[in-house]
C-alpha atoms as a PDB file:
ATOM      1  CA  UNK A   1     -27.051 -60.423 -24.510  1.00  0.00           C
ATOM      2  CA  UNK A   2     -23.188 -60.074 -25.295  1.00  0.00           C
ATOM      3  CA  UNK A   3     -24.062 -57.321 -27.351  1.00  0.00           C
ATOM      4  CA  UNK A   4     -26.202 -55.548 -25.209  1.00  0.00           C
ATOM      5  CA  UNK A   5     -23.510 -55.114 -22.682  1.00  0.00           C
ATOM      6  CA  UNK A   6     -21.014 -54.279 -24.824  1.00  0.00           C
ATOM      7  CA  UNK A   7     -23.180 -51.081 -25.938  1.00  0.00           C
ATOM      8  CA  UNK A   8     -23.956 -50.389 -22.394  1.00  0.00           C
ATOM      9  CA  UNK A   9     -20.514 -49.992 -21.600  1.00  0.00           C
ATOM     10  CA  UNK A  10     -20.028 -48.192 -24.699  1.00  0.00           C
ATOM     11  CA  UNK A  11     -22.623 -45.709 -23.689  1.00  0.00           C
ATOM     12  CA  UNK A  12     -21.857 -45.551 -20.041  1.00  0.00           C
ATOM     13  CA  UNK A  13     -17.777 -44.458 -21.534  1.00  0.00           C
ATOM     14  CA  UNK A  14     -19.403 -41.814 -23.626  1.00  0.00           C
ATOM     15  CA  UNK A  15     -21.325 -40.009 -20.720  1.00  0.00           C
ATOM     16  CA  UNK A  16     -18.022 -40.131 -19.187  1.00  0.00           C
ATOM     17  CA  UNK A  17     -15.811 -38.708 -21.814  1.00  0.00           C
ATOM     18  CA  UNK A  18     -18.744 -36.074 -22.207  1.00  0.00           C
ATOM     19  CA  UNK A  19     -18.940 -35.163 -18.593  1.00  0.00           C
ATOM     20  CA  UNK A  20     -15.232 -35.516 -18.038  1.00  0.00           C
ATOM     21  CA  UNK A  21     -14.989 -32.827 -21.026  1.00  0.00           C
ATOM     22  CA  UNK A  22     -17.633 -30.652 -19.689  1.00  0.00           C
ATOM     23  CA  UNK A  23     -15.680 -30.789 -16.139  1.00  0.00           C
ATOM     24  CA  UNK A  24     -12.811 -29.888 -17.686  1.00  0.00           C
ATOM     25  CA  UNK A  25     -13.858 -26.700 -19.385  1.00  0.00           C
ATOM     26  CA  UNK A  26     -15.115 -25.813 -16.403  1.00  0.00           C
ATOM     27  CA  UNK A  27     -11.521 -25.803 -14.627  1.00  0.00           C
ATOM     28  CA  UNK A  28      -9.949 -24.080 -17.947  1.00  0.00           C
ATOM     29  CA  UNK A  29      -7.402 -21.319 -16.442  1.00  0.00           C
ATOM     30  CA  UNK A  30      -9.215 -17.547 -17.208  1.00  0.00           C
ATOM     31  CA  UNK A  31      -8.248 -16.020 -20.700  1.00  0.00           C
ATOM     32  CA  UNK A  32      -5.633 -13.484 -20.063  1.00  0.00           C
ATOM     33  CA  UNK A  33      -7.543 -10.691 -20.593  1.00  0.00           C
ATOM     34  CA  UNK A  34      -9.960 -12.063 -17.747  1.00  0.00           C
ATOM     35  CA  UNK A  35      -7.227 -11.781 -15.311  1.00  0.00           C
ATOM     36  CA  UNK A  36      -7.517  -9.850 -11.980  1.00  0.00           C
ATOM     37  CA  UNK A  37      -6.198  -6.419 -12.941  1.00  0.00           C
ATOM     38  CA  UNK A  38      -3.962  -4.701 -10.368  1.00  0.00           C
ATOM     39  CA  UNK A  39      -5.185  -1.863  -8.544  1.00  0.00           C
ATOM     40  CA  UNK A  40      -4.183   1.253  -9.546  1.00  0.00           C
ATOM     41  CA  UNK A  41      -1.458   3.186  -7.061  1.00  0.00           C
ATOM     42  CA  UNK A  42      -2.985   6.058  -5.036  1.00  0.00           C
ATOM     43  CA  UNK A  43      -1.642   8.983  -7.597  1.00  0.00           C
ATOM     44  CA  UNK A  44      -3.755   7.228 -10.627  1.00  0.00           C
ATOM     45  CA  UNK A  45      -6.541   7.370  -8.075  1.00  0.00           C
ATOM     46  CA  UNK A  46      -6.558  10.477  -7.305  1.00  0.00           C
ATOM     47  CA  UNK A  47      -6.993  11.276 -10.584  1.00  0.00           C
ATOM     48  CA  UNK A  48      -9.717  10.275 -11.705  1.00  0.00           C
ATOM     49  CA  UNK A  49     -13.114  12.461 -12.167  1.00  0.00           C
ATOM     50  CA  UNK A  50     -15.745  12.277 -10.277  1.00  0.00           C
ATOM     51  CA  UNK A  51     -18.760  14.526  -9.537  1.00  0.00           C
ATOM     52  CA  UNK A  52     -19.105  15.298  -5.776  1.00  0.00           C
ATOM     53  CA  UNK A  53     -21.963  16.644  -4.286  1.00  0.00           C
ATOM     54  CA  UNK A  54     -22.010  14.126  -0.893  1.00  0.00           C
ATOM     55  CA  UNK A  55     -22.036  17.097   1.557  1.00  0.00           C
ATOM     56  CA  UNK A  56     -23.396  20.059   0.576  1.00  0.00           C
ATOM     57  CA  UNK A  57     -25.748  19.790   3.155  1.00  0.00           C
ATOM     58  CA  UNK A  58     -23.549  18.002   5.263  1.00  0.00           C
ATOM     59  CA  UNK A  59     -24.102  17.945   8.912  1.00  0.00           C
ATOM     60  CA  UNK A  60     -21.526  20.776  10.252  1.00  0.00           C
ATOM     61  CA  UNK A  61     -20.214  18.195  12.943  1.00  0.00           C
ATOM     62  CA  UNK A  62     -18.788  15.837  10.109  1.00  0.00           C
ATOM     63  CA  UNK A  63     -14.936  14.996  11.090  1.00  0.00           C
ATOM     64  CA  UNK A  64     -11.842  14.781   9.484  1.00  0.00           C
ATOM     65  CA  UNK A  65     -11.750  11.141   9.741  1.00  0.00           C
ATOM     66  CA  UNK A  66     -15.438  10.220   8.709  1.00  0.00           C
ATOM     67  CA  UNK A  67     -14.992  12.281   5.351  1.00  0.00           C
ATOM     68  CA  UNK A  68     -11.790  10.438   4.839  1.00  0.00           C
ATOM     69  CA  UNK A  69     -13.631   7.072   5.873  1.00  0.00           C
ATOM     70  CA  UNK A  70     -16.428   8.106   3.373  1.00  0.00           C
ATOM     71  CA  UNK A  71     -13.621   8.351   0.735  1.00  0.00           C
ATOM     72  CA  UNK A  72     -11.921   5.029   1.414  1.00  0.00           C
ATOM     73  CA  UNK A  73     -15.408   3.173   1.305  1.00  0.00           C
ATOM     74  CA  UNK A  74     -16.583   4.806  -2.159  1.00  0.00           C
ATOM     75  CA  UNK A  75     -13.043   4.808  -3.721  1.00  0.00           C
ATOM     76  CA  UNK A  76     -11.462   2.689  -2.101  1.00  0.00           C
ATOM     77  CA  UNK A  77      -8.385   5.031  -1.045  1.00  0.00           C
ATOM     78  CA  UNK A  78      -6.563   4.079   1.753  1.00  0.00           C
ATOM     79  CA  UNK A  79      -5.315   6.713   4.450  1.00  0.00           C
ATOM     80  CA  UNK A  80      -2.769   7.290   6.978  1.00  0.00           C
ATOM     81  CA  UNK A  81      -2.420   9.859   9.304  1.00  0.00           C
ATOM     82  CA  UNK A  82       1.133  11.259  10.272  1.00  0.00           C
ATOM     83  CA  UNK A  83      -0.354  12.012  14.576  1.00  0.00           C
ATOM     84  CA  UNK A  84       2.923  13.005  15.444  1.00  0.00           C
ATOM     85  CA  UNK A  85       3.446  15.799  12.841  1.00  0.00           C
ATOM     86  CA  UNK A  86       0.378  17.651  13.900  1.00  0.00           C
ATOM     87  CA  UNK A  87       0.949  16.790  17.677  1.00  0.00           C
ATOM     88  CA  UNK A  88       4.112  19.312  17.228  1.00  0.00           C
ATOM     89  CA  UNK A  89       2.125  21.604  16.215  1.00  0.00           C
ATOM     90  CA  UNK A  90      -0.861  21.021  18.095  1.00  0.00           C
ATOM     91  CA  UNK A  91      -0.778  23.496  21.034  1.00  0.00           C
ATOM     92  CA  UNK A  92      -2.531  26.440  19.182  1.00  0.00           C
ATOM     93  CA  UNK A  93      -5.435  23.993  18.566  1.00  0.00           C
ATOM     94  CA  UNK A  94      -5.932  22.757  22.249  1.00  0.00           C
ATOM     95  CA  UNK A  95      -4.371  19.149  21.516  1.00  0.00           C
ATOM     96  CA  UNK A  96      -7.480  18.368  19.444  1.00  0.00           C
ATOM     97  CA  UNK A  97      -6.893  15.528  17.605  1.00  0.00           C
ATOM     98  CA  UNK A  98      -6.562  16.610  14.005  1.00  0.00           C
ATOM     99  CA  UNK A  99      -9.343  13.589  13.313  1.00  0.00           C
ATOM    100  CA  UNK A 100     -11.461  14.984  15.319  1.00  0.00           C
ATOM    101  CA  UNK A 101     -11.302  18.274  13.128  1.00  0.00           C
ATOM    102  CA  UNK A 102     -14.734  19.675  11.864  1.00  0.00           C
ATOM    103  CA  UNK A 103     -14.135  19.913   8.082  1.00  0.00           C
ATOM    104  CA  UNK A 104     -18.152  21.327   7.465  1.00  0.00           C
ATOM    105  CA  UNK A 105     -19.215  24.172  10.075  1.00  0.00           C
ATOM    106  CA  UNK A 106     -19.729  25.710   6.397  1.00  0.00           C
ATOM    107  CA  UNK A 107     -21.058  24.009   3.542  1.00  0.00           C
ATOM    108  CA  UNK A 108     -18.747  22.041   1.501  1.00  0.00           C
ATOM    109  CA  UNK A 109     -19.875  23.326  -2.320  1.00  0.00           C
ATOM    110  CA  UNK A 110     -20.685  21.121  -4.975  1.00  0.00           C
ATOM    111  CA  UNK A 111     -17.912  19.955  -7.565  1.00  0.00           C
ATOM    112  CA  UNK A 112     -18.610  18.479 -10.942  1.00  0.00           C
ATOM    113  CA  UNK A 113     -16.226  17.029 -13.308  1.00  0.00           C
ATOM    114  CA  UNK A 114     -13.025  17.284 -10.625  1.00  0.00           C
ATOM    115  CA  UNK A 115     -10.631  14.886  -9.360  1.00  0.00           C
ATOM    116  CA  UNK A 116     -10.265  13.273  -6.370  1.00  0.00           C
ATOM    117  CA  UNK A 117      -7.458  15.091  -5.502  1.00  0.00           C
ATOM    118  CA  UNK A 118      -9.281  18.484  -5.984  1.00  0.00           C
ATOM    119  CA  UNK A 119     -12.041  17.064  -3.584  1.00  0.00           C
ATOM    120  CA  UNK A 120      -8.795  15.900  -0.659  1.00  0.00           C
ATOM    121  CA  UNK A 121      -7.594  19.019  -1.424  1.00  0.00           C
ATOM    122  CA  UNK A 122     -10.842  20.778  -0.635  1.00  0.00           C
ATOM    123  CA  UNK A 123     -11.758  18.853   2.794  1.00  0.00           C
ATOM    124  CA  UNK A 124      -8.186  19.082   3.824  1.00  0.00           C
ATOM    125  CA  UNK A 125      -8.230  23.090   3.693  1.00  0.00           C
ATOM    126  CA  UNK A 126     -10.747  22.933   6.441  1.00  0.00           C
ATOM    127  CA  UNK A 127      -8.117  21.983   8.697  1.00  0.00           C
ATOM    128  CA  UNK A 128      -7.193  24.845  10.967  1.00  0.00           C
ATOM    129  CA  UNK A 129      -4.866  26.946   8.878  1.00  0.00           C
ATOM    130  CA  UNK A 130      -1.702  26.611  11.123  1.00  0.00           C
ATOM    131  CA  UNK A 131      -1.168  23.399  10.258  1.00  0.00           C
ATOM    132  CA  UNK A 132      -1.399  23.781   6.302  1.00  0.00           C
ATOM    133  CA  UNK A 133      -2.565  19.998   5.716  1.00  0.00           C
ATOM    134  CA  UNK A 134      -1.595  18.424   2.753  1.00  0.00           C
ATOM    135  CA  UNK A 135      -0.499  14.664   1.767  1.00  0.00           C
ATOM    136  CA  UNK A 136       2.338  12.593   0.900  1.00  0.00           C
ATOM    137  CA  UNK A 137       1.641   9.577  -1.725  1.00  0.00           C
ATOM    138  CA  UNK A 138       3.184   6.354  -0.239  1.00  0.00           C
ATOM    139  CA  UNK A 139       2.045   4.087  -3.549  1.00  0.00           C
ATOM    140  CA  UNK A 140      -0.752   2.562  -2.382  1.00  0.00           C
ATOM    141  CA  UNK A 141      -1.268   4.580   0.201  1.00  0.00           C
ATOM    142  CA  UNK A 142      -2.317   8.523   1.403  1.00  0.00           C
ATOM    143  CA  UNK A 143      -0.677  10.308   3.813  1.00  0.00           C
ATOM    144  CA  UNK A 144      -2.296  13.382   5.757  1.00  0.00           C
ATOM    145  CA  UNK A 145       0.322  14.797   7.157  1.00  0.00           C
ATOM    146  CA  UNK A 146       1.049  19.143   8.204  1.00  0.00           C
ATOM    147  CA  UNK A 147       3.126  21.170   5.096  1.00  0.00           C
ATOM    148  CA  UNK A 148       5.945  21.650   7.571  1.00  0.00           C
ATOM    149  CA  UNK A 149       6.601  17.970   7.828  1.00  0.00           C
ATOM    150  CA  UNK A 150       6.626  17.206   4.459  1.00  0.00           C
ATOM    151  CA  UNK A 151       8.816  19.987   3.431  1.00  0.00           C
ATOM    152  CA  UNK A 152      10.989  18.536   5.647  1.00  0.00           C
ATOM    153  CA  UNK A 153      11.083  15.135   3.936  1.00  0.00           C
ATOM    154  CA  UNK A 154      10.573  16.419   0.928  1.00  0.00           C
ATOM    155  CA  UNK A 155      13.047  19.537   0.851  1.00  0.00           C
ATOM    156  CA  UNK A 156      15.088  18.620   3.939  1.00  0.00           C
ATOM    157  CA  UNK A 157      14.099  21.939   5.642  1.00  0.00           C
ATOM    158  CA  UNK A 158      10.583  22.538   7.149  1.00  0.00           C
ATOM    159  CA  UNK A 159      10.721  26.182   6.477  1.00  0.00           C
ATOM    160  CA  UNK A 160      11.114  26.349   2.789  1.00  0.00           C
ATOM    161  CA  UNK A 161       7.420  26.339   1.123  1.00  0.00           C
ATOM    162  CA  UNK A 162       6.055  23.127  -0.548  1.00  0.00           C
ATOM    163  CA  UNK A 163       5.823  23.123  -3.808  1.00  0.00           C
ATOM    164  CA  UNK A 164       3.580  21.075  -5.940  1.00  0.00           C
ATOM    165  CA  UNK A 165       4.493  17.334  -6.006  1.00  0.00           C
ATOM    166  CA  UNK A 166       4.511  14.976  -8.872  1.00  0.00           C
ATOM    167  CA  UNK A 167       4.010  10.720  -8.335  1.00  0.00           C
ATOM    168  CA  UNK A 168       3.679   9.073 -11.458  1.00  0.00           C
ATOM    169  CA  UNK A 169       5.018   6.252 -13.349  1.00  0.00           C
ATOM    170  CA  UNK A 170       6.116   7.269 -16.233  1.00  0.00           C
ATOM    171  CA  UNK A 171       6.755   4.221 -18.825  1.00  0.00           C
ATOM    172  CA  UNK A 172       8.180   5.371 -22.438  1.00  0.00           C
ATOM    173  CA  UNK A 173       6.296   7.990 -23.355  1.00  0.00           C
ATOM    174  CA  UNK A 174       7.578  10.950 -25.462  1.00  0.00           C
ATOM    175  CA  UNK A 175       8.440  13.604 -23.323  1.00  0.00           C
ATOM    176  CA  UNK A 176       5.758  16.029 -24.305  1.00  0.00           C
ATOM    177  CA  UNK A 177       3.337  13.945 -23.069  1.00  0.00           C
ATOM    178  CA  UNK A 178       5.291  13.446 -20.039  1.00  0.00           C
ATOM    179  CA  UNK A 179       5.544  17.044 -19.252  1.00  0.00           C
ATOM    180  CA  UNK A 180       1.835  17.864 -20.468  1.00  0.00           C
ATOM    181  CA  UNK A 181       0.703  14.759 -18.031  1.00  0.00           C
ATOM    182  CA  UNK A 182       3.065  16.534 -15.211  1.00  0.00           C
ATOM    183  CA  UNK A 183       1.541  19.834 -15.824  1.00  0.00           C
ATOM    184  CA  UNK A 184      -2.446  18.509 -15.535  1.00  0.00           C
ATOM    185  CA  UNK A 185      -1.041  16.687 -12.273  1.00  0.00           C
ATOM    186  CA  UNK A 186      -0.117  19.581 -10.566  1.00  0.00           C
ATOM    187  CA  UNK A 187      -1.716  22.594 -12.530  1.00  0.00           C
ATOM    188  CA  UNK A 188       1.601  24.278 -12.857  1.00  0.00           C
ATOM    189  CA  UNK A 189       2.299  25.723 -16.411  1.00  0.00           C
ATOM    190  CA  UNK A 190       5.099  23.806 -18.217  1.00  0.00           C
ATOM    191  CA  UNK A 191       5.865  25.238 -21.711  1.00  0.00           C
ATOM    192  CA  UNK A 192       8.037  23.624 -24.014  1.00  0.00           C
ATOM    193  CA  UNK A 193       9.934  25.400 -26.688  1.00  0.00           C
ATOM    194  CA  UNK A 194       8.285  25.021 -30.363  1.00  0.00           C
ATOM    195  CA  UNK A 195      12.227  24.724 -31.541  1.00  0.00           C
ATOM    196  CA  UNK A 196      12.801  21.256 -29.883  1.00  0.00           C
ATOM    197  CA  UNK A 197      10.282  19.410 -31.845  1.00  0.00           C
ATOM    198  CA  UNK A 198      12.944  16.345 -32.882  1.00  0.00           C
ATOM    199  CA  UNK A 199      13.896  16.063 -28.864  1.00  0.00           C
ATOM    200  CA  UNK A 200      10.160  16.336 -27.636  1.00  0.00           C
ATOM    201  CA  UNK A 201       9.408  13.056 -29.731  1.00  0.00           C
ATOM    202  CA  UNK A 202      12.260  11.065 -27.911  1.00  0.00           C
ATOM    203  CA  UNK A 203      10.759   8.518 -24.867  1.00  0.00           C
ATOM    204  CA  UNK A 204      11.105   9.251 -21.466  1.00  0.00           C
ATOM    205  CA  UNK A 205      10.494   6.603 -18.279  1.00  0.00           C
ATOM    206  CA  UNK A 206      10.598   7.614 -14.619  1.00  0.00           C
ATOM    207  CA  UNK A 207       8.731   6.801 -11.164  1.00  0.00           C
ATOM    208  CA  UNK A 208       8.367  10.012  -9.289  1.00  0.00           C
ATOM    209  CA  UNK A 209       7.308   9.788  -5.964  1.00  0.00           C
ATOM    210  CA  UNK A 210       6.699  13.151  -3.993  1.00  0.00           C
ATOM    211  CA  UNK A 211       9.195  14.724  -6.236  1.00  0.00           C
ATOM    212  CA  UNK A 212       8.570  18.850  -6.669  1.00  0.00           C
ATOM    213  CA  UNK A 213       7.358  20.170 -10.359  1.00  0.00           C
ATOM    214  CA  UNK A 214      10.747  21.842 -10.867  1.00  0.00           C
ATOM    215  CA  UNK A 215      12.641  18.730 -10.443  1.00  0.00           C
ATOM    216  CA  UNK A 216      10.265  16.795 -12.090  1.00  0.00           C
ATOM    217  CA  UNK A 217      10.644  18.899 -15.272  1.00  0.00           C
ATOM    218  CA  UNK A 218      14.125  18.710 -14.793  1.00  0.00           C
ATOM    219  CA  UNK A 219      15.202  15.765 -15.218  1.00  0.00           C
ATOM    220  CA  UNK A 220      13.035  14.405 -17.925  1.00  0.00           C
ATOM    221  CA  UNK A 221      14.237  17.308 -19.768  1.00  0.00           C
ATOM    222  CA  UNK A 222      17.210  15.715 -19.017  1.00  0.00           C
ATOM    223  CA  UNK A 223      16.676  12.673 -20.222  1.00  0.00           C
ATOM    224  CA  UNK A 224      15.797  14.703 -24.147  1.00  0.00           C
ATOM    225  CA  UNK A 225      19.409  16.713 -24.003  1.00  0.00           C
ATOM    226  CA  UNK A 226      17.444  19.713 -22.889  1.00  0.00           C
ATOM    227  CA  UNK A 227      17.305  22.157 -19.934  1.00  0.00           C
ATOM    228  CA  UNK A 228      14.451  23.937 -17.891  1.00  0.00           C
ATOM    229  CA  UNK A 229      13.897  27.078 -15.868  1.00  0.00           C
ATOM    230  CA  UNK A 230      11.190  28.594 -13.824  1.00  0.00           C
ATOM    231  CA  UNK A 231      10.096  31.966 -15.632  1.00  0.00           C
ATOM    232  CA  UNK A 232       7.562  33.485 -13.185  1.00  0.00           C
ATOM    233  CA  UNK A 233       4.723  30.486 -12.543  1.00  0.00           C
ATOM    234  CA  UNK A 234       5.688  28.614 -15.547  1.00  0.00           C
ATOM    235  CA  UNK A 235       8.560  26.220 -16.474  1.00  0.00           C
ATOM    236  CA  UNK A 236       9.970  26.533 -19.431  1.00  0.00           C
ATOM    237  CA  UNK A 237      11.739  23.110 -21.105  1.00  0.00           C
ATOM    238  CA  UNK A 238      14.117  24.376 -24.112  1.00  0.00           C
ATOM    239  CA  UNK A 239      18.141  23.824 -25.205  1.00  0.00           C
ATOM    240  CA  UNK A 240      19.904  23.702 -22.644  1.00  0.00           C
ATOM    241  CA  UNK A 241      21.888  26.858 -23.941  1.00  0.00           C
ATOM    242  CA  UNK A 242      18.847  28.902 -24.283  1.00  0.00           C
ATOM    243  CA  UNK A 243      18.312  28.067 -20.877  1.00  0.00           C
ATOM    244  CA  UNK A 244      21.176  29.394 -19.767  1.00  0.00           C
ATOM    245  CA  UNK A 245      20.801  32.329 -21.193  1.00  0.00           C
ATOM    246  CA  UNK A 246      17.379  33.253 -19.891  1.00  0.00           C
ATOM    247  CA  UNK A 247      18.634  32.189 -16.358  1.00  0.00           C
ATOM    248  CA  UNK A 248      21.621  35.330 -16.733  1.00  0.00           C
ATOM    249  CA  UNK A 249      18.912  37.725 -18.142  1.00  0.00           C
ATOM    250  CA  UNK A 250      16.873  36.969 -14.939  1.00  0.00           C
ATOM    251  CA  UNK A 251      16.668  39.520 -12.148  1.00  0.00           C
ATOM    252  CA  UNK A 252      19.111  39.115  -9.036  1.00  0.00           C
ATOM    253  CA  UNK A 253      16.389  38.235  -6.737  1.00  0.00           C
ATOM    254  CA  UNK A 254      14.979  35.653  -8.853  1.00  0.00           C
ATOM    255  CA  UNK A 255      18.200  33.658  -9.345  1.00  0.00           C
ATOM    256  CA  UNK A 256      19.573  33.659  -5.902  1.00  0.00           C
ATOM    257  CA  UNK A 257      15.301  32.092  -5.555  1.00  0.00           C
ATOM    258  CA  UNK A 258      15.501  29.435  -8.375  1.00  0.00           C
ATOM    259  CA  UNK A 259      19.101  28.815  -6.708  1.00  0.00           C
ATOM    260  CA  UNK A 260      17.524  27.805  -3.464  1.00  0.00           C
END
């Protein structure tokens, strides 16, 4: 009888330990590589490829704000709108609210293989011209806001003409890929001298935010000992010496403009 209760209790400990262990491994911390990721900022988002077809047949009375609510549910982009920028400028448009905007009285086409930003970029010119919409990245956020305003933040004077903006993190990586990743960012041309090979493999880190392509290309030529300047629509990253020279041989009118 002793006996018998002894290997009770032995079994009854065993269904323990085993259901204590199974317990256990169902509490275990995640692996690391299970781990929540963290969401990408809104630059990385916007440039990813998609294929876009939503609204080719779109009805013509879609707004402004349900495209950009269409975008935020799909991709999960998150937008602001800068009212007061457009209210300043709002009297040629009869105080509509820029929301309110029709962005498909003509068919928006199909794109395949673009990015995000290609497809903002696209509903966004449907804005009434005089405002010139464009966007500001604020990390995790978008912000549609007029070209005037941002030059202004951007420049410091709301006449000069926006150029292309680069925000990206840039996290040691040698600066021809830097500049190559700056160039598919923005579409601007940036050439880099085939005589700099040693200084093109040197690493580069730098979080631009809003920051033009000229500056951009600047200062993580900078950061390689070498020097940049705008020849036409292209920028062209060489010694700094070279660049010198090329910036005497260029025409009056186009120094007193890369100058500015």
């Amino acid at each position: 009888m002793q006996r018998g209760l002894v290997m009770v209790r032995l079994y009854t400990f065993l269904i323990f330990v085993a259901v204590s262990g199974t317990t256990a491994l169902g509490w275990r911390a995640p692996a690391p590589g299970n781990a929540p990721q963290p969401k990408p900022s809104a630059a990385d988002q916007l440039a990813q490829t998609v294929n876009f077809d939503v609204w080719a047949n779109a009805d013509p009375s879609l707004t402004l704000e349900q495209a950009l609510e269409y975008l935020t549910d799909r991709y999960e982009l998150n937008f602001v709108t800068n009212e007061r920028a457009f209210e300043d400028e709002a009297e040629e448009a009869n105080n509509e609210r820029v929301l309110d905007f029709q962005i498909a009285t003509k068919p928006i086409p199909r794109m395949f293989k673009v990015t995000l930003e290609q497809v903002l970029r696209k509903i966004l010119s449907r804005v009434p011209a005089q405002f010139e919409a464009t966007y500001l990245i604020r990390d995790n956020i978008i912000e549609i806001t007029t070209r005037k305003a941002a030059a202004k933040e951007v420049l410091g004077n709301a006449d000069l003409p926006l150029p292309p903006l680069v925000t990206k993190k840039i996290d040691k990586r040698l600066l021809s890929e830097a500049l190559e990743d700056v160039s598919k960012a923005t579409g601007v041309s940036v050439v880099l001298d085939v005589g700099v090979t040693e200084a093109a493999k040197r690493a580069v880190s730098a979080n631009l935010m809003n920051v033009p392509i000229d500056t951009a290309v600047k200062l993580l030529a900078d950061m390689a000992d070498l020097g940049a300047i705008r020849l036409d629509n292209a920028i062209y990253v060489t010694t700094r010496d070279k660049a010198k020279v090329l910036r005497k041989e260029k025409p009056e009118g186009a120094r007193k403009k890369q100058s500015k």
